[in-house]
C-alpha atoms as a PDB file:
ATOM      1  CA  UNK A   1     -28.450 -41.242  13.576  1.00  0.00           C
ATOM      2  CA  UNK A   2     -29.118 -37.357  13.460  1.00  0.00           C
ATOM      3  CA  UNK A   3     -26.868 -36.801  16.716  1.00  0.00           C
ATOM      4  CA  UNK A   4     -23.894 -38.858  15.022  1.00  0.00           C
ATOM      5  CA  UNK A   5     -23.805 -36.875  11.391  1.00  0.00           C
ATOM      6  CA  UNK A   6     -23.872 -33.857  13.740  1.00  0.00           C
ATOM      7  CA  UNK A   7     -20.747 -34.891  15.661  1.00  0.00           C
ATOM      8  CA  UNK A   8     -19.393 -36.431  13.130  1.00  0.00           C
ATOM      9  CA  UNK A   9     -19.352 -33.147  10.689  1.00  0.00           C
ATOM     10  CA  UNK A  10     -18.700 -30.473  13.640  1.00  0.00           C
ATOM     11  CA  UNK A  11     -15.333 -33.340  13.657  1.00  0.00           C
ATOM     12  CA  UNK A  12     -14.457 -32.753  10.279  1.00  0.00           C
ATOM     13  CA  UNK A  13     -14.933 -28.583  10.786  1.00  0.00           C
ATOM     14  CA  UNK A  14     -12.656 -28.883  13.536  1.00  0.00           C
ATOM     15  CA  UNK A  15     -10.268 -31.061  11.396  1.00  0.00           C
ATOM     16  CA  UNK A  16     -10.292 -28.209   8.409  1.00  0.00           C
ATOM     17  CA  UNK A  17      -9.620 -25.485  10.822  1.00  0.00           C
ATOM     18  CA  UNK A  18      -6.794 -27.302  12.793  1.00  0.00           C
ATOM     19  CA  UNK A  19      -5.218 -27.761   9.104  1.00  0.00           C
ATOM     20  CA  UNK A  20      -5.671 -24.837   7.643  1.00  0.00           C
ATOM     21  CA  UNK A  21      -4.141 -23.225  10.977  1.00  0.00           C
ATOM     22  CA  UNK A  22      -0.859 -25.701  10.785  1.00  0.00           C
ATOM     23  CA  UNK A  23      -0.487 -24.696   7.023  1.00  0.00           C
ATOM     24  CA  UNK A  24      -1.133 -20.576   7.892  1.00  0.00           C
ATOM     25  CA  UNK A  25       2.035 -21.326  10.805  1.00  0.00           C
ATOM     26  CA  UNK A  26       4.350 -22.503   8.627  1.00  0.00           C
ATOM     27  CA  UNK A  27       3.979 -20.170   5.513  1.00  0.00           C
ATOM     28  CA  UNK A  28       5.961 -17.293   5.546  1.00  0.00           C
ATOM     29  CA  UNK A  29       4.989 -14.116   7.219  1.00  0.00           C
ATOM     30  CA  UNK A  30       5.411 -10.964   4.993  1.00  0.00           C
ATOM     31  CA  UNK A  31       6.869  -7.481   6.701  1.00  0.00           C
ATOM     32  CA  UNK A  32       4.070  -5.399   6.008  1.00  0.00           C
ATOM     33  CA  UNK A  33       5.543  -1.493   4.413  1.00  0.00           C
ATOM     34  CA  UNK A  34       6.829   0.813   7.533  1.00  0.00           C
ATOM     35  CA  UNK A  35       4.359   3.482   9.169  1.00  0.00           C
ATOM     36  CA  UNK A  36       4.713   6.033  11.928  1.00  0.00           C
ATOM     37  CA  UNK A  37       2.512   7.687  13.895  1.00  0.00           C
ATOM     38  CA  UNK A  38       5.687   9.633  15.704  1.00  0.00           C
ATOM     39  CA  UNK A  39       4.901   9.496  19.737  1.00  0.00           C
ATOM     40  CA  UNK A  40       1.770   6.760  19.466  1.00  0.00           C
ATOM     41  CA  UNK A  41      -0.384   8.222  22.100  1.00  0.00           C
ATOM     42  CA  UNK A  42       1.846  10.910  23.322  1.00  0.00           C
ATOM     43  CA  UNK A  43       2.758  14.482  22.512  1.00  0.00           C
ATOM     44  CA  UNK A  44       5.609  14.678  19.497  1.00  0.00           C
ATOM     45  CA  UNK A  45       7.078  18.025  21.136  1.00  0.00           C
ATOM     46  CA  UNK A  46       6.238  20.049  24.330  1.00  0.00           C
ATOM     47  CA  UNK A  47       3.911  22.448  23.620  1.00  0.00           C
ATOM     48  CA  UNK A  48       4.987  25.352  25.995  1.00  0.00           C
ATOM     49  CA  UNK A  49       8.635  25.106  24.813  1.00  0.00           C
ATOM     50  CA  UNK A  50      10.718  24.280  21.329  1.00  0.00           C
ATOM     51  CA  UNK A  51      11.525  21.282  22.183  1.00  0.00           C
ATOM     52  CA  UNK A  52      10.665  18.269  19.618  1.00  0.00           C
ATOM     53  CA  UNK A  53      11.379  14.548  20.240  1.00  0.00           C
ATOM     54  CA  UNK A  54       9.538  13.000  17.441  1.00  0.00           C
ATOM     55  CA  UNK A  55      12.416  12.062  15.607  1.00  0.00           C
ATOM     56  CA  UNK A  56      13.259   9.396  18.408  1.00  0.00           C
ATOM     57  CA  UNK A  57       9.952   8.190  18.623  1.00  0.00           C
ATOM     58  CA  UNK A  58      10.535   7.692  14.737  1.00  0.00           C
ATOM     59  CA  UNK A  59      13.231   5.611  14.972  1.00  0.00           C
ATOM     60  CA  UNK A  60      11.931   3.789  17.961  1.00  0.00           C
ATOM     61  CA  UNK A  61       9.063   3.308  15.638  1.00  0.00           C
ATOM     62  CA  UNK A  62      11.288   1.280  13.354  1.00  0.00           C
ATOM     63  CA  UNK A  63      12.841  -1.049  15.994  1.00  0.00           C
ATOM     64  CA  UNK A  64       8.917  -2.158  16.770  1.00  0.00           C
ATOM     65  CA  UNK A  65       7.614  -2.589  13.477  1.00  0.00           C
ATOM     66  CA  UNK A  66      11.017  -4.666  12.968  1.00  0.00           C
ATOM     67  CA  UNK A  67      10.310  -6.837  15.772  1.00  0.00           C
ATOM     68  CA  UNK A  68      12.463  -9.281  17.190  1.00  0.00           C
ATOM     69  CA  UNK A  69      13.433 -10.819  20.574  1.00  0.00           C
ATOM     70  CA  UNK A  70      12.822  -9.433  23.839  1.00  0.00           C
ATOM     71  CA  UNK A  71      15.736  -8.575  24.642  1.00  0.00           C
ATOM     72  CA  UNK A  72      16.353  -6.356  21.344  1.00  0.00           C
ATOM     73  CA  UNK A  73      12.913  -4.592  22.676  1.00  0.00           C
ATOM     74  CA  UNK A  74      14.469  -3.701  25.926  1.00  0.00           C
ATOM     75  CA  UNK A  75      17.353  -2.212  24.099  1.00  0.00           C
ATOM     76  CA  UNK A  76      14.941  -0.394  21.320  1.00  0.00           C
ATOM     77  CA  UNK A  77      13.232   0.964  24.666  1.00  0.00           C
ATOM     78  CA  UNK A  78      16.448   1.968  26.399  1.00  0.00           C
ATOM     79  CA  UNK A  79      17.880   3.893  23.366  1.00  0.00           C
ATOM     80  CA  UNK A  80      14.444   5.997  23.273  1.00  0.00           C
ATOM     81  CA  UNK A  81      14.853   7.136  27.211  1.00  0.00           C
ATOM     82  CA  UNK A  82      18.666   8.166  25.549  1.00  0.00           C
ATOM     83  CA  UNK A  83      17.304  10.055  22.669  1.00  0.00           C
ATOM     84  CA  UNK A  84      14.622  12.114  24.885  1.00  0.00           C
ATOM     85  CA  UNK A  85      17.350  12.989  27.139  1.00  0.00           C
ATOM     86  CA  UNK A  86      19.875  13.785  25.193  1.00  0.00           C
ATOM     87  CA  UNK A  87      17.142  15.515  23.083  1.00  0.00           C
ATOM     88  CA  UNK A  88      15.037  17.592  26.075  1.00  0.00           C
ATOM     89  CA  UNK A  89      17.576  17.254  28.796  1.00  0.00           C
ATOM     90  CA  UNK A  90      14.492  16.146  30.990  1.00  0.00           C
ATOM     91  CA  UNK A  91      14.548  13.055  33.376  1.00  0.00           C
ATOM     92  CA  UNK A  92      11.257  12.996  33.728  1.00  0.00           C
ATOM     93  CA  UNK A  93       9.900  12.773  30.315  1.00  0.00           C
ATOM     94  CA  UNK A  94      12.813  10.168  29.668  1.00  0.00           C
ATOM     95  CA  UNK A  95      11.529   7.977  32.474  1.00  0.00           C
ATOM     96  CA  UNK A  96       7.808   8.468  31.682  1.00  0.00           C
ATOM     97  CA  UNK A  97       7.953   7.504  28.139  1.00  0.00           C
ATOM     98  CA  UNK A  98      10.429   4.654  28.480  1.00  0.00           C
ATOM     99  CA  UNK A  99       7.855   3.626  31.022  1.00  0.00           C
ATOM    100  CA  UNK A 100       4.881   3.793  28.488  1.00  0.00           C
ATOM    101  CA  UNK A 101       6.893   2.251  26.133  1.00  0.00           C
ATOM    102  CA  UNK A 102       7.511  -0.849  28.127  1.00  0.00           C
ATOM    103  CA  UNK A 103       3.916  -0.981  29.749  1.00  0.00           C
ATOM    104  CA  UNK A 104       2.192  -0.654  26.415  1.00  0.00           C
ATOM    105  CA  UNK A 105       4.593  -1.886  23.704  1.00  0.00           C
ATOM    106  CA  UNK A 106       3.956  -5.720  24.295  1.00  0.00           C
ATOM    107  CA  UNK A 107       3.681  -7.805  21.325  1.00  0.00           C
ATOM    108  CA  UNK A 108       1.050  -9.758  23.543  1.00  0.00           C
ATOM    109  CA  UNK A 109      -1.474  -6.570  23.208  1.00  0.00           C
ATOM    110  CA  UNK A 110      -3.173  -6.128  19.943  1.00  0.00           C
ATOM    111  CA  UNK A 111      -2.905  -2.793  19.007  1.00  0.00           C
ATOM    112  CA  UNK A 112      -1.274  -0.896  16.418  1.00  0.00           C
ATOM    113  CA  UNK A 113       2.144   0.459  18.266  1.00  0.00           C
ATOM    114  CA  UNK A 114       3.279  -3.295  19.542  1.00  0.00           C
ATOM    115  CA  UNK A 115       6.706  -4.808  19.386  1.00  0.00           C
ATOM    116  CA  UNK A 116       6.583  -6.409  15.979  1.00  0.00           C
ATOM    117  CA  UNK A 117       3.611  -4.172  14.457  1.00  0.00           C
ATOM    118  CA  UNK A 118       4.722  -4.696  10.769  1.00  0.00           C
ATOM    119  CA  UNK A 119       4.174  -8.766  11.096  1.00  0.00           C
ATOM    120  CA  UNK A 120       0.672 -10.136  12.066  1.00  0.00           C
ATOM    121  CA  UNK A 121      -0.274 -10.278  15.777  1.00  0.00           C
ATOM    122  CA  UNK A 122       0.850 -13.924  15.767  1.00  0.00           C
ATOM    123  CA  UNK A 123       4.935 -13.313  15.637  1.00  0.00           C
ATOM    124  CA  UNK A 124       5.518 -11.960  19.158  1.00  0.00           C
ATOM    125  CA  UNK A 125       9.495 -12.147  20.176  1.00  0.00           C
ATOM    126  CA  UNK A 126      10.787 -14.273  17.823  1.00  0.00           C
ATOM    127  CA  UNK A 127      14.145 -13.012  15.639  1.00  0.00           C
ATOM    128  CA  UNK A 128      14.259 -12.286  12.706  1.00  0.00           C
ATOM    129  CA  UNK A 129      15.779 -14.519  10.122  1.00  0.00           C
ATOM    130  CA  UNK A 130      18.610 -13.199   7.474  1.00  0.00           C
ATOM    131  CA  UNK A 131      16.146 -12.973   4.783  1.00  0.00           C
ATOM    132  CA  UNK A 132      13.225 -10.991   6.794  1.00  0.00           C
ATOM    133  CA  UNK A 133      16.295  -8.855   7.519  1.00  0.00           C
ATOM    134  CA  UNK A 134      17.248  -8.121   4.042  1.00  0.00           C
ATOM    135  CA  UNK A 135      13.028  -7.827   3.651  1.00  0.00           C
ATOM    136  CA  UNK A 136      12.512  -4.779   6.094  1.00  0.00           C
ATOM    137  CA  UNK A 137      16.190  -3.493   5.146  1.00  0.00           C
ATOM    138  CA  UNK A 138      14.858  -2.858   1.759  1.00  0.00           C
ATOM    139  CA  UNK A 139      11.105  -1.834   3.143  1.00  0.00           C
ATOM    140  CA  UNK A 140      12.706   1.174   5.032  1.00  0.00           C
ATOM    141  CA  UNK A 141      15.055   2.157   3.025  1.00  0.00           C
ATOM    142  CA  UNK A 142      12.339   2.467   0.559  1.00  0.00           C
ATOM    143  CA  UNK A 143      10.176   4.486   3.010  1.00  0.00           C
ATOM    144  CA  UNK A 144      12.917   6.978   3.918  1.00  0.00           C
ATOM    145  CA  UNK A 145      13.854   7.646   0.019  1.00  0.00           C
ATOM    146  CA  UNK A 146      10.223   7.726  -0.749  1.00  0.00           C
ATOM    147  CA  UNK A 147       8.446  11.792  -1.479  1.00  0.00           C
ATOM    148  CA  UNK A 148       5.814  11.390   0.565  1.00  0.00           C
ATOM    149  CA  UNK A 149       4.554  12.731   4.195  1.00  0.00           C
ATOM    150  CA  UNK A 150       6.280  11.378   6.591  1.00  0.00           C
ATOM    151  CA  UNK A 151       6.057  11.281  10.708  1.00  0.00           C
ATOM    152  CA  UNK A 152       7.848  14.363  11.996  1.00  0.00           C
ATOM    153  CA  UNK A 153       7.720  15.876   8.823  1.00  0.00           C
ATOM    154  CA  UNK A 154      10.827  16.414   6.522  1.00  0.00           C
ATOM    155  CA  UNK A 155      12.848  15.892   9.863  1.00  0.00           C
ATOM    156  CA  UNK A 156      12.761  12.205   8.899  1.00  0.00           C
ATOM    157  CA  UNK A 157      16.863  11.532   8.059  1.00  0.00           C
ATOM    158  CA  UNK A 158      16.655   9.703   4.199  1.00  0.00           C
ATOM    159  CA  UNK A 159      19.912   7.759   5.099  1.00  0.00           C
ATOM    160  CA  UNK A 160      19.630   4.131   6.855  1.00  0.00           C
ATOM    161  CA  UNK A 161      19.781   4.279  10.379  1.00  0.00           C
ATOM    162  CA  UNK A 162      22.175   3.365  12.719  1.00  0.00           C
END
Protein backbone atom coordinates (compact mmCIF):
# COMPACT_ATOMS: atom_id res chain seq x y z
CA UNK A 1 0.00 0.00 0.00
CA UNK A 2 2.93 2.43 1.03
CA UNK A 3 4.93 1.55 -2.31
CA UNK A 4 1.69 2.36 -4.49
CA UNK A 5 0.80 6.06 -2.85
CA UNK A 6 4.54 6.54 -3.48
CA UNK A 7 4.33 5.78 -7.21
CA UNK A 8 1.28 6.87 -7.52
CA UNK A 9 2.12 10.66 -6.21
CA UNK A 10 5.84 10.80 -7.77
CA UNK A 11 3.00 10.11 -11.10
CA UNK A 12 1.08 13.00 -10.42
CA UNK A 13 4.58 15.29 -9.79
CA UNK A 14 5.62 14.17 -13.03
CA UNK A 15 2.13 14.97 -14.50
CA UNK A 16 2.31 18.80 -12.95
CA UNK A 17 5.72 19.32 -14.30
CA UNK A 18 5.03 17.88 -17.85
CA UNK A 19 1.98 20.53 -17.78
CA UNK A 20 3.30 23.26 -16.47
CA UNK A 21 6.29 22.77 -19.09
CA UNK A 22 3.62 22.45 -22.21
CA UNK A 23 1.87 25.68 -20.87
CA UNK A 24 5.60 27.64 -20.25
CA UNK A 25 6.23 26.44 -24.41
CA UNK A 26 3.46 27.91 -25.70
CA UNK A 27 3.26 31.34 -23.83
CA UNK A 28 4.96 33.98 -25.35
CA UNK A 29 8.59 34.68 -24.86
CA UNK A 30 9.38 38.38 -24.00
CA UNK A 31 12.72 40.16 -25.69
CA UNK A 32 14.42 40.96 -22.67
CA UNK A 33 15.95 45.15 -22.95
CA UNK A 34 19.37 45.16 -25.19
CA UNK A 35 22.92 44.99 -23.39
CA UNK A 36 26.49 45.05 -24.62
CA UNK A 37 29.45 44.08 -23.29
CA UNK A 38 31.35 45.40 -26.73
CA UNK A 39 34.00 42.43 -27.72
CA UNK A 40 32.50 39.60 -25.05
CA UNK A 41 35.73 38.09 -24.07
CA UNK A 42 38.01 39.94 -26.33
CA UNK A 43 39.92 43.19 -26.46
CA UNK A 44 37.51 46.32 -27.75
CA UNK A 45 40.70 48.05 -29.44
CA UNK A 46 44.42 47.04 -29.82
CA UNK A 47 46.24 48.24 -27.19
CA UNK A 48 49.66 49.06 -28.87
CA UNK A 49 47.93 51.01 -31.69
CA UNK A 50 44.63 53.47 -32.19
CA UNK A 51 42.80 51.21 -33.57
CA UNK A 52 39.12 50.52 -32.02
CA UNK A 53 36.63 47.89 -33.28
CA UNK A 54 34.10 47.97 -30.60
CA UNK A 55 31.60 49.59 -32.52
CA UNK A 56 31.25 46.31 -34.72
CA UNK A 57 31.23 44.14 -31.94
CA UNK A 58 28.24 46.52 -30.89
CA UNK A 59 26.27 45.98 -33.62
CA UNK A 60 27.13 42.35 -33.88
CA UNK A 61 25.91 42.46 -30.36
CA UNK A 62 22.47 43.39 -31.61
CA UNK A 63 22.11 40.71 -34.35
CA UNK A 64 22.65 38.01 -31.24
CA UNK A 65 20.51 39.36 -28.73
CA UNK A 66 17.91 39.55 -31.79
CA UNK A 67 18.26 36.03 -32.54
CA UNK A 68 16.91 34.28 -35.32
CA UNK A 69 17.73 31.44 -37.76
CA UNK A 70 20.98 30.04 -38.44
CA UNK A 71 21.49 31.18 -41.33
CA UNK A 72 20.87 35.02 -40.28
CA UNK A 73 23.78 34.07 -37.56
CA UNK A 74 26.18 33.15 -40.24
CA UNK A 75 25.47 36.40 -41.93
CA UNK A 76 25.55 38.51 -38.41
CA UNK A 77 29.07 36.63 -38.14
CA UNK A 78 30.22 37.38 -41.67
CA UNK A 79 29.38 41.16 -41.51
CA UNK A 80 31.61 41.35 -38.16
CA UNK A 81 34.89 39.73 -40.07
CA UNK A 82 33.75 42.91 -42.71
CA UNK A 83 33.59 45.52 -40.09
CA UNK A 84 37.11 44.48 -38.40
CA UNK A 85 38.60 44.63 -41.72
CA UNK A 86 37.39 47.35 -43.10
CA UNK A 87 37.91 48.85 -39.58
CA UNK A 88 41.81 47.54 -38.73
CA UNK A 89 42.76 46.51 -42.20
CA UNK A 90 44.02 43.21 -40.44
CA UNK A 91 43.26 39.63 -41.80
CA UNK A 92 44.16 38.14 -38.98
CA UNK A 93 42.11 39.68 -36.35
CA UNK A 94 39.14 39.43 -38.96
CA UNK A 95 39.61 35.68 -39.19
CA UNK A 96 40.27 35.14 -35.45
CA UNK A 97 37.26 36.82 -34.19
CA UNK A 98 34.84 35.61 -36.85
CA UNK A 99 36.28 32.34 -35.69
CA UNK A 100 35.42 32.97 -31.93
CA UNK A 101 32.34 34.20 -32.91
CA UNK A 102 31.20 31.07 -34.61
CA UNK A 103 32.93 28.60 -32.05
CA UNK A 104 31.41 30.33 -29.07
CA UNK A 105 28.24 32.13 -30.22
CA UNK A 106 25.94 28.95 -30.27
CA UNK A 107 22.56 29.36 -28.98
CA UNK A 108 23.12 25.65 -27.72
CA UNK A 109 25.80 27.06 -24.99
CA UNK A 110 24.40 28.82 -22.05
CA UNK A 111 26.20 31.76 -21.57
CA UNK A 112 25.58 35.30 -21.77
CA UNK A 113 27.01 36.29 -25.50
CA UNK A 114 24.82 33.38 -27.43
CA UNK A 115 22.86 33.73 -30.60
CA UNK A 116 19.52 34.80 -29.22
CA UNK A 117 20.84 36.18 -25.68
CA UNK A 118 17.85 38.61 -25.19
CA UNK A 119 15.19 35.47 -25.23
CA UNK A 120 15.56 32.63 -22.61
CA UNK A 121 18.04 29.80 -23.32
CA UNK A 122 15.11 27.78 -24.69
CA UNK A 123 14.59 29.79 -28.26
CA UNK A 124 17.71 28.65 -30.13
CA UNK A 125 17.36 29.34 -34.17
CA UNK A 126 14.01 29.91 -34.56
CA UNK A 127 12.80 33.40 -36.55
CA UNK A 128 11.43 35.82 -35.35
CA UNK A 129 7.80 36.55 -35.86
CA UNK A 130 6.45 40.18 -37.17
CA UNK A 131 5.43 41.15 -33.80
CA UNK A 132 8.82 40.10 -31.81
CA UNK A 133 10.18 42.21 -34.68
CA UNK A 134 8.28 45.29 -34.01
CA UNK A 135 9.17 44.17 -30.01
CA UNK A 136 13.09 44.45 -30.27
CA UNK A 137 12.63 47.29 -33.06
CA UNK A 138 11.21 49.40 -30.38
CA UNK A 139 13.67 47.80 -27.47
CA UNK A 140 16.75 49.20 -29.42
CA UNK A 141 15.67 52.02 -30.60
CA UNK A 142 14.91 52.80 -27.08
CA UNK A 143 18.44 51.78 -25.96
CA UNK A 144 20.26 53.88 -28.57
CA UNK A 145 18.04 57.18 -27.72
CA UNK A 146 18.40 56.38 -24.11
CA UNK A 147 21.31 58.92 -21.80
CA UNK A 148 22.90 56.36 -20.32
CA UNK A 149 26.49 54.45 -20.58
CA UNK A 150 26.66 52.65 -23.27
CA UNK A 151 29.27 49.85 -24.81
CA UNK A 152 31.98 51.76 -26.66
CA UNK A 153 31.08 54.76 -25.07
CA UNK A 154 29.32 57.76 -26.85
CA UNK A 155 30.64 56.01 -30.13
CA UNK A 156 27.33 54.12 -30.01
CA UNK A 157 25.40 55.73 -33.42
CA UNK A 158 21.63 56.91 -31.80
CA UNK A 159 20.06 56.24 -35.30
CA UNK A 160 18.58 52.58 -36.14
CA UNK A 161 20.92 50.47 -37.74
CA UNK A 162 21.22 49.24 -40.97
Amino acid sequence: MRYTTILLRALAGSCLLVALSAIAACSPSELAPFTSDGCSLFPDSSVMSEQDWCLCCFEHDVAYWRGGTKQEREHADALLRQCILDTTGSEALATVMHEGVRAGGSPYFYNWYRWGYGWGYERKYQALTADEVRQADQLEAHYRQAAQDKACGAQVSTEDSP
